[in-house]
C-alpha atoms as a PDB file:
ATOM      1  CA  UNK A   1     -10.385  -5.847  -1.562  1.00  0.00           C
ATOM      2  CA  UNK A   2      -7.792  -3.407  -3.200  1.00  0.00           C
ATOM      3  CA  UNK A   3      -5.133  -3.786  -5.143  1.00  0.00           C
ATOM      4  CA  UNK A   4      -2.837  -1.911  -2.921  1.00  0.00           C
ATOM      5  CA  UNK A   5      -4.673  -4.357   0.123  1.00  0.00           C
ATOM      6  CA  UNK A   6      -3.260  -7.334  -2.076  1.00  0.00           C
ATOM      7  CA  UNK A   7      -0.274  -6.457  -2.389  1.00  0.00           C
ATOM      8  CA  UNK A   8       0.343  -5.762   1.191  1.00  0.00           C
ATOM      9  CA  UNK A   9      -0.874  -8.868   2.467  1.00  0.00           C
ATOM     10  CA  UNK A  10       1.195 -10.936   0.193  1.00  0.00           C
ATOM     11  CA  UNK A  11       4.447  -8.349   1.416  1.00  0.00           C
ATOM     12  CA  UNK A  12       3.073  -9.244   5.288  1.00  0.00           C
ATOM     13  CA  UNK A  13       3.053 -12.964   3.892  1.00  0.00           C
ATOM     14  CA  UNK A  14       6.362 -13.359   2.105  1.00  0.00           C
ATOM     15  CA  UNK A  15       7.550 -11.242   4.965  1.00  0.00           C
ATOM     16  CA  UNK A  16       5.759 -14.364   7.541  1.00  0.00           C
ATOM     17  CA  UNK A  17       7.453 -17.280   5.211  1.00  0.00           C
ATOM     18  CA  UNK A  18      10.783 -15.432   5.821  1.00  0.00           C
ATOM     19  CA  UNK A  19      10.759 -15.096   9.356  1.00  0.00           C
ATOM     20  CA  UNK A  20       9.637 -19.371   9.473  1.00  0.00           C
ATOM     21  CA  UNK A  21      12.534 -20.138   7.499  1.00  0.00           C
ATOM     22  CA  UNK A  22      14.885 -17.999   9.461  1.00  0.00           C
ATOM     23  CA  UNK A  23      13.208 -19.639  12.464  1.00  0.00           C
ATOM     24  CA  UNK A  24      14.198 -22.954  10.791  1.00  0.00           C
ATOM     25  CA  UNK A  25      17.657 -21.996  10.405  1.00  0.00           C
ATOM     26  CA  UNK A  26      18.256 -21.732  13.802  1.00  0.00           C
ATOM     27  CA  UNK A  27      16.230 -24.250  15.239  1.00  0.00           C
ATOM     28  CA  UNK A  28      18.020 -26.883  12.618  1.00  0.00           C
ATOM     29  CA  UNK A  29      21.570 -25.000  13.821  1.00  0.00           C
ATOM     30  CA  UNK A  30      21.363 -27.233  17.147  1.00  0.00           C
ATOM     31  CA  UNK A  31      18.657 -30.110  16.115  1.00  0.00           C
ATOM     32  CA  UNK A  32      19.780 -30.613  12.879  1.00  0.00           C
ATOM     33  CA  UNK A  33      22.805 -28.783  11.155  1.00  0.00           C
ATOM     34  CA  UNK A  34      22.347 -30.857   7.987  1.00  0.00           C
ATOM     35  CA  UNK A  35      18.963 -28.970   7.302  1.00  0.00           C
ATOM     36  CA  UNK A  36      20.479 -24.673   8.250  1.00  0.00           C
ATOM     37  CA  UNK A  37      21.159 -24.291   4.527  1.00  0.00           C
ATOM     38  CA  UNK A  38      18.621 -25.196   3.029  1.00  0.00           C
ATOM     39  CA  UNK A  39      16.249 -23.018   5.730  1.00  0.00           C
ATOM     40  CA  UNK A  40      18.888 -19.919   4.523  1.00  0.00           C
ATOM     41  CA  UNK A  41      18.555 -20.386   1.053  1.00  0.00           C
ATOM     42  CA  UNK A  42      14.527 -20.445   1.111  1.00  0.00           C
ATOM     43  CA  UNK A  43      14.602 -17.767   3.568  1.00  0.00           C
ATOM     44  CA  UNK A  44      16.531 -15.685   1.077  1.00  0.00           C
ATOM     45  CA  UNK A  45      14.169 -16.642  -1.681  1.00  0.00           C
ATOM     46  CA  UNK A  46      11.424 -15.178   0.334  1.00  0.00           C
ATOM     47  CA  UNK A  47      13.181 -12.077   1.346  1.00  0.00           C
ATOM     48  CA  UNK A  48      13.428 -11.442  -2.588  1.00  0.00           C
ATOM     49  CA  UNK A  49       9.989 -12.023  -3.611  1.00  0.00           C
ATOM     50  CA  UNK A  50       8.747  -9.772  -0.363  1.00  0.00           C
ATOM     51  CA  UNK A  51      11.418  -6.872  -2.302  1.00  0.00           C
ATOM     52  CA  UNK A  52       9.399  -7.966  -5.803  1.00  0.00           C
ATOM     53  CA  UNK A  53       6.319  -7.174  -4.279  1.00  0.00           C
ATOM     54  CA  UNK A  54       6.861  -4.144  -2.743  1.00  0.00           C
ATOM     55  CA  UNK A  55       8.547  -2.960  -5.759  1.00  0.00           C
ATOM     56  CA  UNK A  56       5.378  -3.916  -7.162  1.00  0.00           C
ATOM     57  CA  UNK A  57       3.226  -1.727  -5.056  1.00  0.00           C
ATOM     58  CA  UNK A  58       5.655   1.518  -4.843  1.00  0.00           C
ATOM     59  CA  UNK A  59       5.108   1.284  -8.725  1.00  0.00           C
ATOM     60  CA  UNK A  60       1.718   0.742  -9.196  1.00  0.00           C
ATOM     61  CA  UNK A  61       3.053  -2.001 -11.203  1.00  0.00           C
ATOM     62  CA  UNK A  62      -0.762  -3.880 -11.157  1.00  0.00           C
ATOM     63  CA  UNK A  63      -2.791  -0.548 -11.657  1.00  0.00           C
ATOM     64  CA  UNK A  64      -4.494  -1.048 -15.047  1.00  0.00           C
ATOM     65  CA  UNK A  65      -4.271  -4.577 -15.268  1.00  0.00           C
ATOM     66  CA  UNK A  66      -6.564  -7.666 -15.601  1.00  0.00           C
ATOM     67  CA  UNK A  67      -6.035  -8.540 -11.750  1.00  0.00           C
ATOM     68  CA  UNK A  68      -8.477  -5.516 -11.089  1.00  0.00           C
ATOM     69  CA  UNK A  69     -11.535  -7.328 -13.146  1.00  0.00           C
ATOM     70  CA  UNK A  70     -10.351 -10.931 -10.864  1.00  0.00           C
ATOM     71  CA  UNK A  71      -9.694  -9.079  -7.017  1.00  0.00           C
ATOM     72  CA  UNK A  72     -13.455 -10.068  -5.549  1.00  0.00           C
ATOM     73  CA  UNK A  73     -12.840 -14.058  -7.564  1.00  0.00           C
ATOM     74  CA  UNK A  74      -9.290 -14.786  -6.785  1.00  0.00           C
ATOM     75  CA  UNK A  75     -10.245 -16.732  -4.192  1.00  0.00           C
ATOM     76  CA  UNK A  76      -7.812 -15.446  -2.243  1.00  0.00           C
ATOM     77  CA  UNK A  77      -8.895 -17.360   1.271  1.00  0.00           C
ATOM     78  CA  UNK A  78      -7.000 -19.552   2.875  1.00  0.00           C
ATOM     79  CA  UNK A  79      -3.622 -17.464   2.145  1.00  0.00           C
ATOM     80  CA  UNK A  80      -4.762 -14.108   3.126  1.00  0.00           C
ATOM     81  CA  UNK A  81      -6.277 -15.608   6.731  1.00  0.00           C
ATOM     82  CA  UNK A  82      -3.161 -16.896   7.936  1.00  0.00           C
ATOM     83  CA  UNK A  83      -1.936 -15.895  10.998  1.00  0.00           C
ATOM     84  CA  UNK A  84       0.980 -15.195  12.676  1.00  0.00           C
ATOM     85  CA  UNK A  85       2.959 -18.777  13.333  1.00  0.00           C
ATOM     86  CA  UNK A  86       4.160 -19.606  16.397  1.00  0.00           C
ATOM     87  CA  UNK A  87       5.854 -23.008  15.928  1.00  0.00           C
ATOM     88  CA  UNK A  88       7.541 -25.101  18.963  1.00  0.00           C
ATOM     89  CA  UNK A  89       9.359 -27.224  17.491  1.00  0.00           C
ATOM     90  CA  UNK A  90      11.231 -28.016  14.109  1.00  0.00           C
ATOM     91  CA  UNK A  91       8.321 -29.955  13.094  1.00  0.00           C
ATOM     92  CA  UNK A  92       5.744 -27.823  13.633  1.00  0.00           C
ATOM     93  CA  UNK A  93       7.481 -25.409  12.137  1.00  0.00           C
ATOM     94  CA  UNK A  94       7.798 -27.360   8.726  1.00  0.00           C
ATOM     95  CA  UNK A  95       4.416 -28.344   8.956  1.00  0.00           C
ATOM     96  CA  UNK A  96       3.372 -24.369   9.238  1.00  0.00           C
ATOM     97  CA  UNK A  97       5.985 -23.420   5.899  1.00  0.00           C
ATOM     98  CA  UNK A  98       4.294 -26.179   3.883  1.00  0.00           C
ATOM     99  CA  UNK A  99       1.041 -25.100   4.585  1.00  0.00           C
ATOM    100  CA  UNK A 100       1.978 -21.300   3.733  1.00  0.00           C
ATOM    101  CA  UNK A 101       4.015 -22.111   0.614  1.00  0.00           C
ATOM    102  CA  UNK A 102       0.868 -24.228  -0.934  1.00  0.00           C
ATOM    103  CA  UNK A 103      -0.988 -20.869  -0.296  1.00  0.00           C
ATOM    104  CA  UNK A 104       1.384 -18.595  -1.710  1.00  0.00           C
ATOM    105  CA  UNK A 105       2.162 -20.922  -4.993  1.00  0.00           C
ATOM    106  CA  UNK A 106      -1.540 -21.212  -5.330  1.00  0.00           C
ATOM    107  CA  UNK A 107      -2.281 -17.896  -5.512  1.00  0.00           C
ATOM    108  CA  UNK A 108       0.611 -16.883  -7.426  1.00  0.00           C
ATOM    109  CA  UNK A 109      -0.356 -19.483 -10.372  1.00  0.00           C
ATOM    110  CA  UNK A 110      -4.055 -17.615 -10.573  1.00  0.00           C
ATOM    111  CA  UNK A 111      -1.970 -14.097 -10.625  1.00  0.00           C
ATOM    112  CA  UNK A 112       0.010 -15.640 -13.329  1.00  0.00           C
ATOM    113  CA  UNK A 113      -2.429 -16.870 -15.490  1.00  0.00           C
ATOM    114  CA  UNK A 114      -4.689 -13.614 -15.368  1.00  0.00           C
ATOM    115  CA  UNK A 115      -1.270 -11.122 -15.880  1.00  0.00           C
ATOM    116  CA  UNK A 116       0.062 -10.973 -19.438  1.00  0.00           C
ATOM    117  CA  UNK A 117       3.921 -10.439 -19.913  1.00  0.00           C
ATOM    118  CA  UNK A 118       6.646  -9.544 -17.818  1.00  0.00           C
ATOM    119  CA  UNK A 119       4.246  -9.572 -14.503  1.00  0.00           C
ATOM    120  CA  UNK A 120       2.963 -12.979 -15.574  1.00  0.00           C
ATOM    121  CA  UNK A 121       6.543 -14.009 -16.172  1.00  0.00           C
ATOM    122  CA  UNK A 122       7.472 -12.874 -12.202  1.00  0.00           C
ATOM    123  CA  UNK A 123       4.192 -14.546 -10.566  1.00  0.00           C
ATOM    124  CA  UNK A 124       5.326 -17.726 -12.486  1.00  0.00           C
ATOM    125  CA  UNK A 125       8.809 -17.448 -11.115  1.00  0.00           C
ATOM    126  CA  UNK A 126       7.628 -16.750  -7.554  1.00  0.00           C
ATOM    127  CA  UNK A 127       5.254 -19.651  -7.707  1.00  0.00           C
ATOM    128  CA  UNK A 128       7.779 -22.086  -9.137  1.00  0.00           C
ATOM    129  CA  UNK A 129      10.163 -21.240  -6.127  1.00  0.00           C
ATOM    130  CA  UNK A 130       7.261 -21.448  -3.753  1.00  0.00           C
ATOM    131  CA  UNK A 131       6.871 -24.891  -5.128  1.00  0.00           C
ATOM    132  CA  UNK A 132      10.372 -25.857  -4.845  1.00  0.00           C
ATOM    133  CA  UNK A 133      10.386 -25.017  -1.500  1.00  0.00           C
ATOM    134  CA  UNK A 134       7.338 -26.755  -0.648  1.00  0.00           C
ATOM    135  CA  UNK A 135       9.558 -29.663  -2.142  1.00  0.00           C
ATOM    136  CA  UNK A 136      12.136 -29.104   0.188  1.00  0.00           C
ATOM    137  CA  UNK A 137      10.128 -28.780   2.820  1.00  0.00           C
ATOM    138  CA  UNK A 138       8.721 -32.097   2.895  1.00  0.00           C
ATOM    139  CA  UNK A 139      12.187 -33.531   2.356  1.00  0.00           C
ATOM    140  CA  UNK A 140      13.019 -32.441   6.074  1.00  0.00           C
ATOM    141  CA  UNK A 141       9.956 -33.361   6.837  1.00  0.00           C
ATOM    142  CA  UNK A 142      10.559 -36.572   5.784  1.00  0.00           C
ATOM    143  CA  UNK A 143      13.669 -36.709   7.045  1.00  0.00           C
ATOM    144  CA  UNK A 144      12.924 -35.449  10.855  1.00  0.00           C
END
């Protein structure tokens, strides 16, 4: 794989998580009101790290870094093999997001650990929220 290939499957990814929480917000509009905030708020989240990334590949922000030595043994399977979702339900559709966000915070903690600085710094922040919103996740869950 390429670096430009990883970067746009993460983009295609964050852009996936996005469009499930958006989902969420308006399934939870008429199941469950209580829960349309928190799907906007995540939703947003996601929208920002998809910007981050493509930032990140306009720039050639990970050209000539230590992520080129790791591409073939990031173990990048099961994030980059998800497919499109196609939830039915509210439930399903948390069920889906949890899944995805353990992927993405997953792989963002290996990008972390093998970037140095400022990159490492933004995989770090991208995997905390992707862990938060795991967290949030199963709270609906939880709560359905």
């Amino acid at each position: 794989m390429r670096l430009d290939e990883l970067l746009e499957r993460l983009i295609w990814q964050e852009n996936e998580l996005y469009n499930l929480h958006k989902l969420g917000e308006t399934f939870a509009t008429f199941e469950r009101p209580e829960m349309t905030e928190t799907f906007r708020l995540m939703a947003e989240e996601e929208l920002r790290h998809r910007r981050t990334l493509e930032g990140m590949l306009s720039k050639g922000s990970l050209k000539e870094t230590a992520v080129i030595d790791y591409l073939d043994s990031l173990s990048l399977e099961p994030m980059l093999s998800d497919e499109r979702a196609k939830p039915e339900s509210l439930e399903e559709l948390i069920l889906e997001a949890l899944i995805r966000e353990k992927h993405a915070y997953e792989l963002y903690t290996r990008l972390a650990e093998i970037l140095d600085g400022s990159l490492s710094h933004i995989f770090k922040m991208m995997a905390g929220e992707e862990l938060k919103h795991g967290y949030r996740l199963k709270l609906l869950y939880e709560s359905l």
